[in-house]
C-alpha atoms as a PDB file:
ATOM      1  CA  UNK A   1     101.108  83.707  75.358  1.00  0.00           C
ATOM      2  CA  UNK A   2     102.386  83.967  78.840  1.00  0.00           C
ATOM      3  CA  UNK A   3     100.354  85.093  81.752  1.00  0.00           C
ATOM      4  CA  UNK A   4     101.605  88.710  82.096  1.00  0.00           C
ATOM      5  CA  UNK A   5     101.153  89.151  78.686  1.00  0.00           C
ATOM      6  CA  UNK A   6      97.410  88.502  79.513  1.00  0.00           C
ATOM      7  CA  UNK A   7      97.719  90.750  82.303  1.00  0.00           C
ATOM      8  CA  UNK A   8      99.087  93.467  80.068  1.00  0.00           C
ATOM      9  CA  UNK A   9      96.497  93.353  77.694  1.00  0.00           C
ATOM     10  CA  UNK A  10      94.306  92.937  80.680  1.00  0.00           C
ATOM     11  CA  UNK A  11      95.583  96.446  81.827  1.00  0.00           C
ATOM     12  CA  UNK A  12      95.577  98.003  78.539  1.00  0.00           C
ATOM     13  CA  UNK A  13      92.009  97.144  78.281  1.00  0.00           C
ATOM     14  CA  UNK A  14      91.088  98.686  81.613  1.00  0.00           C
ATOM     15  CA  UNK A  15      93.047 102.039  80.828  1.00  0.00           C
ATOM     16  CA  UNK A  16      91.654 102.331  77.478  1.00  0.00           C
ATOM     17  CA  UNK A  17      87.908 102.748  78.936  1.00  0.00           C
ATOM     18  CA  UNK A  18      89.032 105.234  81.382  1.00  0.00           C
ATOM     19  CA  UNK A  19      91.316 107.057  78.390  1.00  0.00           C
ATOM     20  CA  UNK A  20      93.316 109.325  80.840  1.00  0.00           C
ATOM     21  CA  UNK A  21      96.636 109.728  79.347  1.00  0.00           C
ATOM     22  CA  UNK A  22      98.577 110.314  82.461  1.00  0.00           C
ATOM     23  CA  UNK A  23      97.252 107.192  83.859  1.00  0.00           C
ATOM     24  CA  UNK A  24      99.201 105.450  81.250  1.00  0.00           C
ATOM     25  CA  UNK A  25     102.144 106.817  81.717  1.00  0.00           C
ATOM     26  CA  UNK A  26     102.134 106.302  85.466  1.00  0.00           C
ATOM     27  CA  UNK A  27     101.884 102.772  84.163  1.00  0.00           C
ATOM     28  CA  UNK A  28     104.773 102.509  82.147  1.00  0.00           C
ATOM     29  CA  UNK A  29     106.301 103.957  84.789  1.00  0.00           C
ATOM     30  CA  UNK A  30     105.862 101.617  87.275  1.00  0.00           C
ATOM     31  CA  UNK A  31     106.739  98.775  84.833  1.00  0.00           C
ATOM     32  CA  UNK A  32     110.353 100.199  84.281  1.00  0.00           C
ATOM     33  CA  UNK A  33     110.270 100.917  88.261  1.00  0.00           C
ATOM     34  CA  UNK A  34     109.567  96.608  87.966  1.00  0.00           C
ATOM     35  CA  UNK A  35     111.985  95.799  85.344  1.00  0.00           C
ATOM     36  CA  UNK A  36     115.117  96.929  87.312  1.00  0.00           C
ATOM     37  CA  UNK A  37     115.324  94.614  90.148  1.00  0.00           C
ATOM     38  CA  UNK A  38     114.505  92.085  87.593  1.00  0.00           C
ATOM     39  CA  UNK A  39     117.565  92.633  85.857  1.00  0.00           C
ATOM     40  CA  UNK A  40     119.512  92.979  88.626  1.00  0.00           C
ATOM     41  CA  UNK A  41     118.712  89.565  89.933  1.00  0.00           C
ATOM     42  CA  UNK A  42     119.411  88.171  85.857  1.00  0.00           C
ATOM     43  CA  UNK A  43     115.540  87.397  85.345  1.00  0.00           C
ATOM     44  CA  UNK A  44     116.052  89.158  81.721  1.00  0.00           C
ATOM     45  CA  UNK A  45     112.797  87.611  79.709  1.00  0.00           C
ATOM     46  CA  UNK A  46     110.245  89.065  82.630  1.00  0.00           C
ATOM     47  CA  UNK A  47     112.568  92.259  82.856  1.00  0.00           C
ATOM     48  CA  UNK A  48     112.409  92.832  78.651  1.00  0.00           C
ATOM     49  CA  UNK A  49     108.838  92.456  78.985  1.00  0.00           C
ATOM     50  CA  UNK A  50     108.433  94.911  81.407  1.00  0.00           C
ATOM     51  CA  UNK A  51     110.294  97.207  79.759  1.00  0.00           C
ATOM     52  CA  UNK A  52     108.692  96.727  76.200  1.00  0.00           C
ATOM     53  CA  UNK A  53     104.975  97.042  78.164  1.00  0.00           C
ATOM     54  CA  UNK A  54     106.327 100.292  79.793  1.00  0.00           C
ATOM     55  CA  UNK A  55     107.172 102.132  76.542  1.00  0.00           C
ATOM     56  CA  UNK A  56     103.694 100.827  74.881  1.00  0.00           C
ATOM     57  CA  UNK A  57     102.121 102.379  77.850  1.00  0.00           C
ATOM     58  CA  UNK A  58     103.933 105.831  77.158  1.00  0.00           C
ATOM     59  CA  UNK A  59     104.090 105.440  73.640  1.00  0.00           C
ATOM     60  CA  UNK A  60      99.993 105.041  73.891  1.00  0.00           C
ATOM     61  CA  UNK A  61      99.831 107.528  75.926  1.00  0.00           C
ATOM     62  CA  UNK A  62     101.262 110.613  73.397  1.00  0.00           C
ATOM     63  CA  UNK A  63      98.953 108.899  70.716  1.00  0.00           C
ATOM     64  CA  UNK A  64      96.147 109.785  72.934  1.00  0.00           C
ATOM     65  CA  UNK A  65      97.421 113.049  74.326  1.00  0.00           C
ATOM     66  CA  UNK A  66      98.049 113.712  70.059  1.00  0.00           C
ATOM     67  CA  UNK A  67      94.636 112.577  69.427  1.00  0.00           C
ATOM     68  CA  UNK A  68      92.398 114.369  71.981  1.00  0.00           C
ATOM     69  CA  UNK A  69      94.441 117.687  71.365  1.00  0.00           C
ATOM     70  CA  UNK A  70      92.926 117.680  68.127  1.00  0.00           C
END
């Protein structure tokens, strides 16, 4: 285990006890907004990361939009 992926569980943690959904998106967001000058400058492990923490962040996010709709 590398140290962002402590820092992204670290993160999840943190936006799971606030449980705003839009939060996490904004999130994932700003990972992909990190990932591209990653892969521009050929740092691809980071930039893969980034991008596969950004679509947990929105793909958590529509589980709890789902889940508080009901």
């Amino acid at each position: 285990m590398k140290l962002q992926d402590i820092g992204f569980i670290i993160v999840l943690a943190i936006l799971f006890y606030f449980r705003k959904p839009i939060w996490f998106v904004y999130t994932g967001i700003l990972c992909f907004a990190l990932a591209i000058p990653l892969f521009a400058k050929w740092i691809f492990f980071t930039g893969e990361r980034l991008v596969w923490y950004g679509a947990a962040f929105v793909f958590t996010s529509i589980i709890l939009w789902y889940w508080k709709k009901e």
